[in-house]
Protein backbone atom coordinates (compact mmCIF):
# COMPACT_ATOMS: atom_id res chain seq x y z
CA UNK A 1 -6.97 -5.55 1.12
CA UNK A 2 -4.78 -2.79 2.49
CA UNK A 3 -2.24 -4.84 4.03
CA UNK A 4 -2.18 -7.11 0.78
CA UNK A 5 -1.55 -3.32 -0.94
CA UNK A 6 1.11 -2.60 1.56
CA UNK A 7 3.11 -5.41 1.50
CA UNK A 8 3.08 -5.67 -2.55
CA UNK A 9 4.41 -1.36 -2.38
CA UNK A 10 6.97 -1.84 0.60
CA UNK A 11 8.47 -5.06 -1.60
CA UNK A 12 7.96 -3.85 -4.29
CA UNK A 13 10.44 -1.06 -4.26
CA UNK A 14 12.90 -3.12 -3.37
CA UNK A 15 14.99 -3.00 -6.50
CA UNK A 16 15.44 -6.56 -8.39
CA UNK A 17 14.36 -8.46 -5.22
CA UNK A 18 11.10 -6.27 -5.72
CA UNK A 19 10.30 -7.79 -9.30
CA UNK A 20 10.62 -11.03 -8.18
CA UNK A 21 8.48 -10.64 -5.55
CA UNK A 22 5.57 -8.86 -7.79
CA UNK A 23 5.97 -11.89 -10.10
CA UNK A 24 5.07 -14.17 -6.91
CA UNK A 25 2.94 -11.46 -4.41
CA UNK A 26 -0.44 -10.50 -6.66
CA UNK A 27 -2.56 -8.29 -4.22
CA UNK A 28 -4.71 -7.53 -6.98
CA UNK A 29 -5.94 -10.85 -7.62
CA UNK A 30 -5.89 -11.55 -3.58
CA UNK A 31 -8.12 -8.23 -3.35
CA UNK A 32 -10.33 -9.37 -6.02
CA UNK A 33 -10.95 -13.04 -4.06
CA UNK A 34 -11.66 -10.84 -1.26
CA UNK A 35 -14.28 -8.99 -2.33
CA UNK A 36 -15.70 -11.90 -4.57
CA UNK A 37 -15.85 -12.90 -0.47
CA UNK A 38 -17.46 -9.87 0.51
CA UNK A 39 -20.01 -9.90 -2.00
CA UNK A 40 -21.57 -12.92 -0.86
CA UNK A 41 -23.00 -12.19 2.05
CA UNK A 42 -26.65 -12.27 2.99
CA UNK A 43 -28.49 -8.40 3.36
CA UNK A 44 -28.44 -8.98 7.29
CA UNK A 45 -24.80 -9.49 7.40
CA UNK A 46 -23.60 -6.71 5.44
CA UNK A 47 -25.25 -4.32 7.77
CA UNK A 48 -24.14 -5.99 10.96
CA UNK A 49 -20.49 -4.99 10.77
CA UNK A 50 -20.89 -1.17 8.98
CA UNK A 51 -19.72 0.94 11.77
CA UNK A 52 -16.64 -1.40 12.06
CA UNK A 53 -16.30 -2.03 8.57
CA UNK A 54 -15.77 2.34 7.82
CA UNK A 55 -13.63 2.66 10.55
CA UNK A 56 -10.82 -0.34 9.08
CA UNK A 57 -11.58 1.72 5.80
CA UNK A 58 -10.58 4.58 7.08
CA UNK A 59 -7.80 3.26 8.93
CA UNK A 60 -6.30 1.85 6.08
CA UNK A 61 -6.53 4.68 3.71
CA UNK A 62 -5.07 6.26 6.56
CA UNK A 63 -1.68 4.01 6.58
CA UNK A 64 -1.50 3.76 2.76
CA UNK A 65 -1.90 7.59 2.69
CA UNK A 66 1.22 7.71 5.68
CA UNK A 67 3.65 5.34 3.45
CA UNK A 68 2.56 7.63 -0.06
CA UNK A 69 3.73 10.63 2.03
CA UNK A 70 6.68 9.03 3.64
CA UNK A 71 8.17 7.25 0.81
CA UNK A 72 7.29 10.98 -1.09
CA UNK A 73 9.32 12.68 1.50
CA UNK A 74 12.38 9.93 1.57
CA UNK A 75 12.28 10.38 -2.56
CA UNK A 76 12.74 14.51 -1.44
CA UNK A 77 15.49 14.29 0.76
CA UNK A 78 17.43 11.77 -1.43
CA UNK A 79 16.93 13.96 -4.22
CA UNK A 80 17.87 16.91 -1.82
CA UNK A 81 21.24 15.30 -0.56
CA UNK A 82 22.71 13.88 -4.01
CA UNK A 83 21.68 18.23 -5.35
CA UNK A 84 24.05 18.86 -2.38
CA UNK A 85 26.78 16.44 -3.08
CA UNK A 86 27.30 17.34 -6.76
CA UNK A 87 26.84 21.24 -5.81
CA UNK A 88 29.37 20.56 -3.26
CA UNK A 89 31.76 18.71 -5.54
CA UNK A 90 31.97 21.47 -8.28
């Protein structure tokens, strides 16, 4: 679910190429057959994988959480250099 998250944000921003790819790339609907998946499972199998299961949770809120942060930061220093170019220019 986190990679189908990823991939949709990382494309996504992709001006033009990244609407065309939103019309084609639905995570949502992927994530939602997932846990339709998920939800199916018998009592004994749900607990099997738990320890497993928190630590890919974790490790993807973890990513999506790194690419908020980075793409925050780019957005920041863009913002940052274009101040600097028209305080320069003046």
């Amino acid at each position: 679910m986190g990679l189908n998250i990823g991939i949709d944000y990382l494309a996504g921003s992709i001006p033009v190429v990244g609407d065309l790819f939103d019309a084609c790339w639905k995570s949502n609907q992927m994530n939602v057959a997932l846990l339709s998946k998920r939800a199916t499972v018998s009592a004994s199998e749900a607990r099997k994988g738990q320890l497993s299961d928190w630590l890919f949770v974790a490790l993807m809120i973890f990513v999506l959480a790194g690419l908020a942060i980075g793409s925050a930061a780019l957005s920041i220093y863009l913002l940052l250099l274009i101040a600097g170019q028209f305080s320069n220019g003046t």
